[in-house]
C-alpha atoms as a PDB file:
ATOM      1  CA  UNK A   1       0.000   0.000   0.000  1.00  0.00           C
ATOM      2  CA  UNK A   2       1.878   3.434  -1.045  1.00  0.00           C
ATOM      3  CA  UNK A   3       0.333   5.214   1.454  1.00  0.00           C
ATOM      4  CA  UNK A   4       1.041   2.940   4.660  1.00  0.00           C
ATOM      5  CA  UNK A   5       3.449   5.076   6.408  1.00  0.00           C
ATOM      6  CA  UNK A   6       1.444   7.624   6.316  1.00  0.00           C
ATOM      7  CA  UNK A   7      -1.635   5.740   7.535  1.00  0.00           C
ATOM      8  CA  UNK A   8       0.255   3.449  10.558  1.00  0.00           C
ATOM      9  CA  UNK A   9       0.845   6.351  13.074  1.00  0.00           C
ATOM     10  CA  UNK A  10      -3.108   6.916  12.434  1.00  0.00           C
ATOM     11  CA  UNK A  11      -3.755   3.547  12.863  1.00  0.00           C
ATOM     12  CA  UNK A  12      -1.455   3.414  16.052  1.00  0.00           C
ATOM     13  CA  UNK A  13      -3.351   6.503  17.712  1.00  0.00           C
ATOM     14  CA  UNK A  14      -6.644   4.880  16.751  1.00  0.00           C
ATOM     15  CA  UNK A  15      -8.044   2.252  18.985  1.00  0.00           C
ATOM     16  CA  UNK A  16     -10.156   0.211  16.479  1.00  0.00           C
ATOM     17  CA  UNK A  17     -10.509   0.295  12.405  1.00  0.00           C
ATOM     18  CA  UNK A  18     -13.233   1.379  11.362  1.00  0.00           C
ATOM     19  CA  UNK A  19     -15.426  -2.270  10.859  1.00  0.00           C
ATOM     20  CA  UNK A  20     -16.264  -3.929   7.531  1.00  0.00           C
ATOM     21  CA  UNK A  21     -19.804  -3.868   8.234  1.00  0.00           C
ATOM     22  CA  UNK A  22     -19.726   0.485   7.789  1.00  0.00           C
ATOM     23  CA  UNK A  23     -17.250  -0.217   4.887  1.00  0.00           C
ATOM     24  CA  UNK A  24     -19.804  -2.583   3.107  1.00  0.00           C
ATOM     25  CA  UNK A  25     -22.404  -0.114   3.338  1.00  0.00           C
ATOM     26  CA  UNK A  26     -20.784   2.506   2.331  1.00  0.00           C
ATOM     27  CA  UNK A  27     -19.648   1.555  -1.104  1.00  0.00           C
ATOM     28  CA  UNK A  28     -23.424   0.397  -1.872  1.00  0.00           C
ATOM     29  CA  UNK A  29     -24.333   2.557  -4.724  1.00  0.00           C
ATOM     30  CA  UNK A  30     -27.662   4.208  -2.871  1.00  0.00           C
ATOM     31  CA  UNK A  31     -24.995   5.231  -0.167  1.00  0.00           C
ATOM     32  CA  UNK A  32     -23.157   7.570  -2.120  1.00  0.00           C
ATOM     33  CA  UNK A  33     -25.029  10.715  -1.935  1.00  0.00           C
ATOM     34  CA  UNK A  34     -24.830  10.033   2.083  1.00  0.00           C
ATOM     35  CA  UNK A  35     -21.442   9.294   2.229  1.00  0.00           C
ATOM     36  CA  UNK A  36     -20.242  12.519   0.261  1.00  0.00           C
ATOM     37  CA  UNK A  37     -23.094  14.939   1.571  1.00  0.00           C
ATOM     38  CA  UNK A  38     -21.782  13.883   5.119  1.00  0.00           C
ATOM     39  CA  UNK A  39     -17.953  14.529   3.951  1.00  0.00           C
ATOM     40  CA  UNK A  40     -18.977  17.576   2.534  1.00  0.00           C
ATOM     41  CA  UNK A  41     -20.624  19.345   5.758  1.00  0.00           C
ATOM     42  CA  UNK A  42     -17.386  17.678   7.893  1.00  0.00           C
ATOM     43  CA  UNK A  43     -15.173  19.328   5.845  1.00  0.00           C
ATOM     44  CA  UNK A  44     -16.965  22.974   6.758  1.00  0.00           C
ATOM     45  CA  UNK A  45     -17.418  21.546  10.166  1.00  0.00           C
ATOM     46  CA  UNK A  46     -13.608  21.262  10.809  1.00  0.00           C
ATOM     47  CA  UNK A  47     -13.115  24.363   8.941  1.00  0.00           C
ATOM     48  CA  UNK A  48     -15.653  26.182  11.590  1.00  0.00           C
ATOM     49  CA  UNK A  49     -13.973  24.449  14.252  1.00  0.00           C
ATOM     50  CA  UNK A  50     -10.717  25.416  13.709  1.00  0.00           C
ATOM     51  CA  UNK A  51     -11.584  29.098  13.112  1.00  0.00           C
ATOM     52  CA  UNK A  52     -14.083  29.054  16.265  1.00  0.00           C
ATOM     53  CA  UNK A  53     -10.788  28.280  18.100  1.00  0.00           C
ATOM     54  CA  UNK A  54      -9.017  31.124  16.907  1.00  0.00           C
ATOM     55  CA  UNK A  55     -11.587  33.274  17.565  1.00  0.00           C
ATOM     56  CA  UNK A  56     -12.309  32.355  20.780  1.00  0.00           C
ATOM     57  CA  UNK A  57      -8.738  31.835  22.200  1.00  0.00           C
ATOM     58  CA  UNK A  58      -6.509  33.707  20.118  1.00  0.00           C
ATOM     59  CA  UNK A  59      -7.194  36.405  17.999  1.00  0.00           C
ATOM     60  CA  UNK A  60      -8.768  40.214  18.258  1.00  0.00           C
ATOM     61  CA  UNK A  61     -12.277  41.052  17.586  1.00  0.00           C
ATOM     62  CA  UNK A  62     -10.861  42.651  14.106  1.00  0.00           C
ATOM     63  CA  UNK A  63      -9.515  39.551  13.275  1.00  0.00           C
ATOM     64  CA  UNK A  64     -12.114  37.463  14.285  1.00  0.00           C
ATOM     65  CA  UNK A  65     -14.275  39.615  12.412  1.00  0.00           C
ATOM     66  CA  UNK A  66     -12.075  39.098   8.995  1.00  0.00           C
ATOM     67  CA  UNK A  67     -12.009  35.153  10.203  1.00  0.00           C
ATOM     68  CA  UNK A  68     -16.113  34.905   9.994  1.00  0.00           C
ATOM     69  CA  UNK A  69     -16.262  36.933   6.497  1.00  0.00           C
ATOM     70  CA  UNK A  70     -14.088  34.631   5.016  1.00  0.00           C
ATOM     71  CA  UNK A  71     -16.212  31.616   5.701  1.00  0.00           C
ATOM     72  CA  UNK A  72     -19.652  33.277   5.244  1.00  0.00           C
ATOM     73  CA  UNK A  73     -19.640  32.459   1.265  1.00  0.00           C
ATOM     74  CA  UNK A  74     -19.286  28.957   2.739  1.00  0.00           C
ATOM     75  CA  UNK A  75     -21.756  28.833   5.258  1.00  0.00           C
ATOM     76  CA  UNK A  76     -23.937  30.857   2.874  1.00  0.00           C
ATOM     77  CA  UNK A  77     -24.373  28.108   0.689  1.00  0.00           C
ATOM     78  CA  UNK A  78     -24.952  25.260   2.729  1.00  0.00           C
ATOM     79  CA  UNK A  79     -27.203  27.248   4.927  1.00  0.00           C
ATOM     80  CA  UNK A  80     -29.255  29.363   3.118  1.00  0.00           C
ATOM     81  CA  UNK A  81     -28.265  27.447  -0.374  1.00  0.00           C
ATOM     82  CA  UNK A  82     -27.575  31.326  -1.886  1.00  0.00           C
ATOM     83  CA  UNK A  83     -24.622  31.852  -4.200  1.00  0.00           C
ATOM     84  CA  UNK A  84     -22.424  29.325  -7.519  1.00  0.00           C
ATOM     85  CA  UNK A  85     -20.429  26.535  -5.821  1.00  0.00           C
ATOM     86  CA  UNK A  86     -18.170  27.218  -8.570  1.00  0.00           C
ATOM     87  CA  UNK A  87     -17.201  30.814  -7.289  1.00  0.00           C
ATOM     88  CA  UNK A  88     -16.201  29.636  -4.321  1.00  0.00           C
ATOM     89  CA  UNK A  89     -12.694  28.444  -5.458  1.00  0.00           C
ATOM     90  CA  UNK A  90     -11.885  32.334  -5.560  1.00  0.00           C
ATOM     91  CA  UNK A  91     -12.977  32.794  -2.212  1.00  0.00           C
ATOM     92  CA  UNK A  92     -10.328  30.696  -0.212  1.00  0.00           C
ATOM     93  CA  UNK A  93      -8.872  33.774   0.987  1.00  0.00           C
ATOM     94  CA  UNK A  94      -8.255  35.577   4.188  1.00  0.00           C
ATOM     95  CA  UNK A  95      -8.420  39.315   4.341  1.00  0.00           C
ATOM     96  CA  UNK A  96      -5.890  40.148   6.961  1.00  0.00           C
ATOM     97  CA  UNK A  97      -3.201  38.353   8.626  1.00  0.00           C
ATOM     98  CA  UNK A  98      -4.358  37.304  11.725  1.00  0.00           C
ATOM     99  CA  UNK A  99      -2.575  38.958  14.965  1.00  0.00           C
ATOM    100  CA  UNK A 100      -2.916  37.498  18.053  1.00  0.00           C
ATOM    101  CA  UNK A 101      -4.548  38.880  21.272  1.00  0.00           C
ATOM    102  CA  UNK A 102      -2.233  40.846  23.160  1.00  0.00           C
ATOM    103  CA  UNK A 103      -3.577  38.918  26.140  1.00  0.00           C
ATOM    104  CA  UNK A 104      -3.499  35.475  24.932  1.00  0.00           C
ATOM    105  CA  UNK A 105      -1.515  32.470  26.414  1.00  0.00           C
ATOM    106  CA  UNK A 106      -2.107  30.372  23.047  1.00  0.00           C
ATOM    107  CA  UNK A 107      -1.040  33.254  20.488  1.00  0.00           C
ATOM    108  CA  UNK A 108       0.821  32.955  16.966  1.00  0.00           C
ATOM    109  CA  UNK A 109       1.369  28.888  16.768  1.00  0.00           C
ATOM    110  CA  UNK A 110      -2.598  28.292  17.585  1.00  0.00           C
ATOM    111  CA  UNK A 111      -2.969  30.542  14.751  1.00  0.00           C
ATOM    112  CA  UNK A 112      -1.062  29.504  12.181  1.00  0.00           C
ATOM    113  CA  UNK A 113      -1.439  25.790  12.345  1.00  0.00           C
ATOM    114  CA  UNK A 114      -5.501  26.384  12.695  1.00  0.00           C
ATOM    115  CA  UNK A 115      -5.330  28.737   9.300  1.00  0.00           C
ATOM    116  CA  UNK A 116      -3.706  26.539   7.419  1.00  0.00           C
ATOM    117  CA  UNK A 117      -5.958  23.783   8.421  1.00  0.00           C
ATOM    118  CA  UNK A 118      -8.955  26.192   7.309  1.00  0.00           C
ATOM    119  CA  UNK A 119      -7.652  26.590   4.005  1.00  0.00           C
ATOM    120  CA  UNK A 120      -6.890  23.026   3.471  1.00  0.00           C
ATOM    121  CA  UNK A 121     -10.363  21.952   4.932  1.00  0.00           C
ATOM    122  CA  UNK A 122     -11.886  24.810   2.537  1.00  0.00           C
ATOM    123  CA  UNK A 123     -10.306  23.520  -0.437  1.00  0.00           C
ATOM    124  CA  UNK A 124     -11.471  20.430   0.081  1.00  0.00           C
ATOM    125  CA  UNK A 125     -15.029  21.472   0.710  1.00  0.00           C
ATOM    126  CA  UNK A 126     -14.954  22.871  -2.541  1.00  0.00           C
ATOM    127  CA  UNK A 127     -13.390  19.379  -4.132  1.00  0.00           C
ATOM    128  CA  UNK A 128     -16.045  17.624  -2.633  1.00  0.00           C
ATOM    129  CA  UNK A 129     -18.463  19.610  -4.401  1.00  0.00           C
ATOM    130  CA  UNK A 130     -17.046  19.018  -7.734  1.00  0.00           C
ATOM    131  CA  UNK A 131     -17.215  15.520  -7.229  1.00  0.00           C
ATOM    132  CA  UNK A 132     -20.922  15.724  -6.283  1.00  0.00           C
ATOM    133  CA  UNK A 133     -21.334  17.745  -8.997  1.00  0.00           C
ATOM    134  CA  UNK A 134     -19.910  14.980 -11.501  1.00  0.00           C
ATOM    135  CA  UNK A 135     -21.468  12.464 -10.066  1.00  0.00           C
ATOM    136  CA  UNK A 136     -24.891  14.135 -10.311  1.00  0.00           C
ATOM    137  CA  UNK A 137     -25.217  14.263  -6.836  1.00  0.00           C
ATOM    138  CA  UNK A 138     -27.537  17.324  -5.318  1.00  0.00           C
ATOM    139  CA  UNK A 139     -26.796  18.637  -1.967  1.00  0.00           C
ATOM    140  CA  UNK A 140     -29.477  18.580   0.970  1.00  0.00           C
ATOM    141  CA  UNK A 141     -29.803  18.537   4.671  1.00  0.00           C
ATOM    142  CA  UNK A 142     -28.991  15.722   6.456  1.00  0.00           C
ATOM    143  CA  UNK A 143     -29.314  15.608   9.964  1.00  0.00           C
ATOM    144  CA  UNK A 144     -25.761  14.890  12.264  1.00  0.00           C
ATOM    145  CA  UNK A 145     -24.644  11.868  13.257  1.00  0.00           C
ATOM    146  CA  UNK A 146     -23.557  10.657  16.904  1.00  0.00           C
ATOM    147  CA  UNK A 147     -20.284  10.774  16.503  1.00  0.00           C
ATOM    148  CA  UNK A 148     -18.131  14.293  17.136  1.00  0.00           C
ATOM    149  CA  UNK A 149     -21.715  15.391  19.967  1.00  0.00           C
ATOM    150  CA  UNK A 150     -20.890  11.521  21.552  1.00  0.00           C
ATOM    151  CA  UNK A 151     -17.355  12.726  22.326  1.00  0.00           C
ATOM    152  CA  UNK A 152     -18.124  16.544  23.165  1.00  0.00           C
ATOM    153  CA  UNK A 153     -20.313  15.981  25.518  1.00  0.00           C
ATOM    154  CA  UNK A 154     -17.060  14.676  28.269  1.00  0.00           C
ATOM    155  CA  UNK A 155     -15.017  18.256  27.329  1.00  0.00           C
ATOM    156  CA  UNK A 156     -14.581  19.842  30.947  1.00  0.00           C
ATOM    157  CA  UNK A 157     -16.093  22.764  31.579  1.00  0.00           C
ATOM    158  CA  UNK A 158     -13.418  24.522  32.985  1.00  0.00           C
ATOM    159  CA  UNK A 159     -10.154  26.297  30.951  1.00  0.00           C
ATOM    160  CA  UNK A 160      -7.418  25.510  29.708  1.00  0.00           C
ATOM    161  CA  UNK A 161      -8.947  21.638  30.071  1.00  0.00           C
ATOM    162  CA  UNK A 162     -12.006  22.584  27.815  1.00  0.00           C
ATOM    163  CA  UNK A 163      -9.626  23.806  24.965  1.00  0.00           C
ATOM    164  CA  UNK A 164      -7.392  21.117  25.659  1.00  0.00           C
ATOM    165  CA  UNK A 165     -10.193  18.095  25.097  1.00  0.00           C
ATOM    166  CA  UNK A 166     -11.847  20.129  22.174  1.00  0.00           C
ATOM    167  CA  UNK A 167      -8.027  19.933  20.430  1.00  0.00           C
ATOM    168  CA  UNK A 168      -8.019  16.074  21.592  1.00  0.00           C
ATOM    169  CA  UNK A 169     -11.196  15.434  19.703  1.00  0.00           C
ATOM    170  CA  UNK A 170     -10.202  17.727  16.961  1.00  0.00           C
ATOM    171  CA  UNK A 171      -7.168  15.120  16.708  1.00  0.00           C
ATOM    172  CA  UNK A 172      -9.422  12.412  17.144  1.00  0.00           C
ATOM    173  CA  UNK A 173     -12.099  13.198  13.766  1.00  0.00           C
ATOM    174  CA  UNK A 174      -8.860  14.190  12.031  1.00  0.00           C
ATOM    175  CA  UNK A 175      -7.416  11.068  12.391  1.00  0.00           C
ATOM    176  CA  UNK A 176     -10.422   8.969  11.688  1.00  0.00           C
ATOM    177  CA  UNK A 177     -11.301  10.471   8.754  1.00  0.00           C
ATOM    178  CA  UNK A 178      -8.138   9.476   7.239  1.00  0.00           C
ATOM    179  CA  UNK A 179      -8.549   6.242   8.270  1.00  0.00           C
ATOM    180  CA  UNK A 180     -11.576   5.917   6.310  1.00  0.00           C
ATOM    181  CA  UNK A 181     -10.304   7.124   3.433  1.00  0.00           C
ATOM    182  CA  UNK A 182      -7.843   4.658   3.476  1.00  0.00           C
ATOM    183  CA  UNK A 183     -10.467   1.981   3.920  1.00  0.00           C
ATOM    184  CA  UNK A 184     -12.709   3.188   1.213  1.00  0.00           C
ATOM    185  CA  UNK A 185     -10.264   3.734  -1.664  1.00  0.00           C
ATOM    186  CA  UNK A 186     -10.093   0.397  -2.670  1.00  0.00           C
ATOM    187  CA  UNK A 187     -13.791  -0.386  -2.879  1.00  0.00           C
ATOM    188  CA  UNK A 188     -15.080   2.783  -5.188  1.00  0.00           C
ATOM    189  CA  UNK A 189     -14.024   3.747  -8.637  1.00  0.00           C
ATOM    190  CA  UNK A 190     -10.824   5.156  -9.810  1.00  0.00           C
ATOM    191  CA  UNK A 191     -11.691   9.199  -9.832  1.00  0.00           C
ATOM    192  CA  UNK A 192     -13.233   8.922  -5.720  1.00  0.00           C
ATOM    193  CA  UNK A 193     -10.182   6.783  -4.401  1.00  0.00           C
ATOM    194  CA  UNK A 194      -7.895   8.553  -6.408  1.00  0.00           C
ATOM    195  CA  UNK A 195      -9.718  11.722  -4.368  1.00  0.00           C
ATOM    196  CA  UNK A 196      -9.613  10.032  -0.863  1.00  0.00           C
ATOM    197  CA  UNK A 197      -5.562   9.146  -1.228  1.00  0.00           C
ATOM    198  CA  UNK A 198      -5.251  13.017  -1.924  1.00  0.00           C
ATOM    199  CA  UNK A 199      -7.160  14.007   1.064  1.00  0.00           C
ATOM    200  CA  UNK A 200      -4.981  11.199   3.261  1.00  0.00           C
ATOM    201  CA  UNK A 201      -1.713  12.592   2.111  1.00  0.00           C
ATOM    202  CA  UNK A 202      -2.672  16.394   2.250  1.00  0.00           C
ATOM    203  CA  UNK A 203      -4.793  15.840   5.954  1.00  0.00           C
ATOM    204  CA  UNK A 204      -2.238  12.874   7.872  1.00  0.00           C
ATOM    205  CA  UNK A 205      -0.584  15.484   9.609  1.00  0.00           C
ATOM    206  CA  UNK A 206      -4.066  17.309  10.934  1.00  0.00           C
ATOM    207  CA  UNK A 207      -4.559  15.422  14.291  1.00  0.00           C
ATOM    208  CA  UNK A 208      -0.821  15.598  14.817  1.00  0.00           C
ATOM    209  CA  UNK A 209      -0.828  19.434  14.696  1.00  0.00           C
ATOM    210  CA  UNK A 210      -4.144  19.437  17.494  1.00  0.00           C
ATOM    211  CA  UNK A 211      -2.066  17.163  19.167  1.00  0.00           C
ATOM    212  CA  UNK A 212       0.718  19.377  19.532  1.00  0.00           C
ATOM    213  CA  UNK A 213      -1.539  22.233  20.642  1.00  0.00           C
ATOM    214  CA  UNK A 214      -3.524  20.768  22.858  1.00  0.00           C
ATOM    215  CA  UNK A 215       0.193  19.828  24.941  1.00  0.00           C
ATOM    216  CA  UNK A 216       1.626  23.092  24.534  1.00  0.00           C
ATOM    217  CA  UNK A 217      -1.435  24.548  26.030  1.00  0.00           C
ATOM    218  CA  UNK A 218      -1.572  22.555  29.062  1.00  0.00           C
ATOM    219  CA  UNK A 219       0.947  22.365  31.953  1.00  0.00           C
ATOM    220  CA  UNK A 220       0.021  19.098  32.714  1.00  0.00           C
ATOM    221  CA  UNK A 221       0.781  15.804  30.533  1.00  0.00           C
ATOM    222  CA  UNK A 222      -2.006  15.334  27.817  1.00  0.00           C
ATOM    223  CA  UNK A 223      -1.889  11.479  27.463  1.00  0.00           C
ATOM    224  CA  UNK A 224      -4.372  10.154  29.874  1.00  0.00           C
ATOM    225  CA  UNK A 225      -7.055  12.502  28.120  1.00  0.00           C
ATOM    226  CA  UNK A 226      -5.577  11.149  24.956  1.00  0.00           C
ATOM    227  CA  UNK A 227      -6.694   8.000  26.256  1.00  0.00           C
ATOM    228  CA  UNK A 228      -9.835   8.777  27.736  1.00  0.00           C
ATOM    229  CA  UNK A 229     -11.539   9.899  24.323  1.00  0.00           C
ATOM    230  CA  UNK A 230      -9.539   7.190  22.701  1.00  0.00           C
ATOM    231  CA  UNK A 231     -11.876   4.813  24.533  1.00  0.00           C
ATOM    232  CA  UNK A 232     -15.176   7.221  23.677  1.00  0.00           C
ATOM    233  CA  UNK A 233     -14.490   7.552  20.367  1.00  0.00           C
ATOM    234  CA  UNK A 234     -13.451   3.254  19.620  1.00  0.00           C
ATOM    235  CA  UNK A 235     -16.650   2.614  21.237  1.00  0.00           C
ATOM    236  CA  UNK A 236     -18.507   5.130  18.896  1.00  0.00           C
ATOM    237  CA  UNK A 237     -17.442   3.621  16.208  1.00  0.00           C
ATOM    238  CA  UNK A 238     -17.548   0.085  17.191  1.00  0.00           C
ATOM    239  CA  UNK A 239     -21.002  -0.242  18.684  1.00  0.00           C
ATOM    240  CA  UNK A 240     -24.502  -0.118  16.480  1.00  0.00           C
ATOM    241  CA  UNK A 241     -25.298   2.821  14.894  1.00  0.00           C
ATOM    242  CA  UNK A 242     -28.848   3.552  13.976  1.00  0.00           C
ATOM    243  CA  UNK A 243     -28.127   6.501  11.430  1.00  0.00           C
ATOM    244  CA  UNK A 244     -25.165   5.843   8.421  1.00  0.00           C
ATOM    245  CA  UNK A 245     -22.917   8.788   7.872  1.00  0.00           C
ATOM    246  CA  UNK A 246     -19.209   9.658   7.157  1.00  0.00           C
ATOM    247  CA  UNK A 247     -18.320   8.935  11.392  1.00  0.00           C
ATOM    248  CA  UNK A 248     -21.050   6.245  11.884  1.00  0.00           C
ATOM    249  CA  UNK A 249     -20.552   3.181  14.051  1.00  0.00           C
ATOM    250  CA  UNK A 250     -21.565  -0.506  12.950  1.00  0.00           C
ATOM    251  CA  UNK A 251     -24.826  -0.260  10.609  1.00  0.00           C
ATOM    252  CA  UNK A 252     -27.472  -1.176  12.637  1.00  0.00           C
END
């Protein structure tokens, strides 16, 4: 497999594979519009994850300001389904460079690794749309799965630890999401794995960089809430799972 040194640290820090059962069902043909409508919204979901953490921990209300107007073209279409997925290609693009608060503990590393993740998770948001758009595929709402609310509902509620698990789980869909599309390139046609190798080799290093973070944030050694949510999120995807998506556990 070309790509297995970048996939065995992945598989390392994951505690399961995802199981054949969720691969099976998600190379059935009346899957597809699931699988890639569900890849699509995770892809603005990490994007708005990323950038909430910024915003929240890192950056002045001017630059949080030029951080929400560069995803609103984004958001805008998903949302309110307003404006030509096509455009959007032009719209990767940040305003300002971000400065960080002049009170901030996190500061200038938080921000650059989390921008560049943005871009990277924008780009592929777009990608994912020309796929659905050769593949005839229409975009509509799906409802969210289990998966990234089963794991945010242990964050502490107390900081730094509340940053520090959000990172951790950040790490955690990162990771798995490159793990399945490992699994899945085999089993679809050439143009999608050929897609899903790209998005391993361009996203491997993702939960590595939350990783990072979330230690240089906290005083304290990370690893036994690596651990923890490495036991939340195996069982996630392990166990039945009513409702198939991109992060679903064992079709029920």
């Amino acid at each position: 497999m070309p790509y297995s040194a970048l996939l065995a640290p992945i598989q390392s820090f994951l505690q399961c594979e995802t199981p054949d059962e969720w691969i099976v069902a998600a190379t059935k043909k009346e899957n597809l519009d699931i699988v890639l409508i569900d890849h699509l919204i995770c892809e603005l979901k990490a994007a708005q994850s990323a950038m909430f953490l910024i915003r929240k921990y890192a950056v002045d209300k001017e630059s949080a300001d030029a951080l929400l107007e560069w995803l609103k073209p984004f958001e805008t279409l998903i949302y309110k389904r307003d404006g030509d997925w096509r455009e959007l290609a032009d719209k990767n693009k940040l305003t300002k460079s971000m400065i960080p608060k002049s009170d901030s503990p996190y500061g200038q590393d938080l921000i650059d690794k989390m921008v560049m993740l943005i871009k990277e998770e924008l780009h592929h948001f777009y990608q994912v749309l020309e796929i659905m758009d050769e593949y005839g595929i229409e975009y509509k709402s799906i409802t969210p799965c289990r998966y990234a609310k089963g794991m945010l509902r242990h964050v502490k509620t107390y900081e730094p630890d509340a940053l520090v698990d959000k990172l951790i789980i950040g790490a955690y869909i990162e990771a798995r999401s490159c793990e399945r599309f490992a699994k899945l390139a085999p089993h679809v046609d050439k143009r999608l794995g050929d897609f899903y190798i790209s998005l391993l080799r361009s996203e491997a290093r993702h939960y590595q960089d939350y990783l990072t973070l979330a230690q240089e944030i906290c005083e304290f050694d990370i690893s036994e809430r690596v651990e923890f949510f490495a036991h939340i999120e195996a069982e996630l995807i392990s166990t039945p799972d009513d409702d198939f998506k991109f992060h679903s556990g064992v079709p029920a």
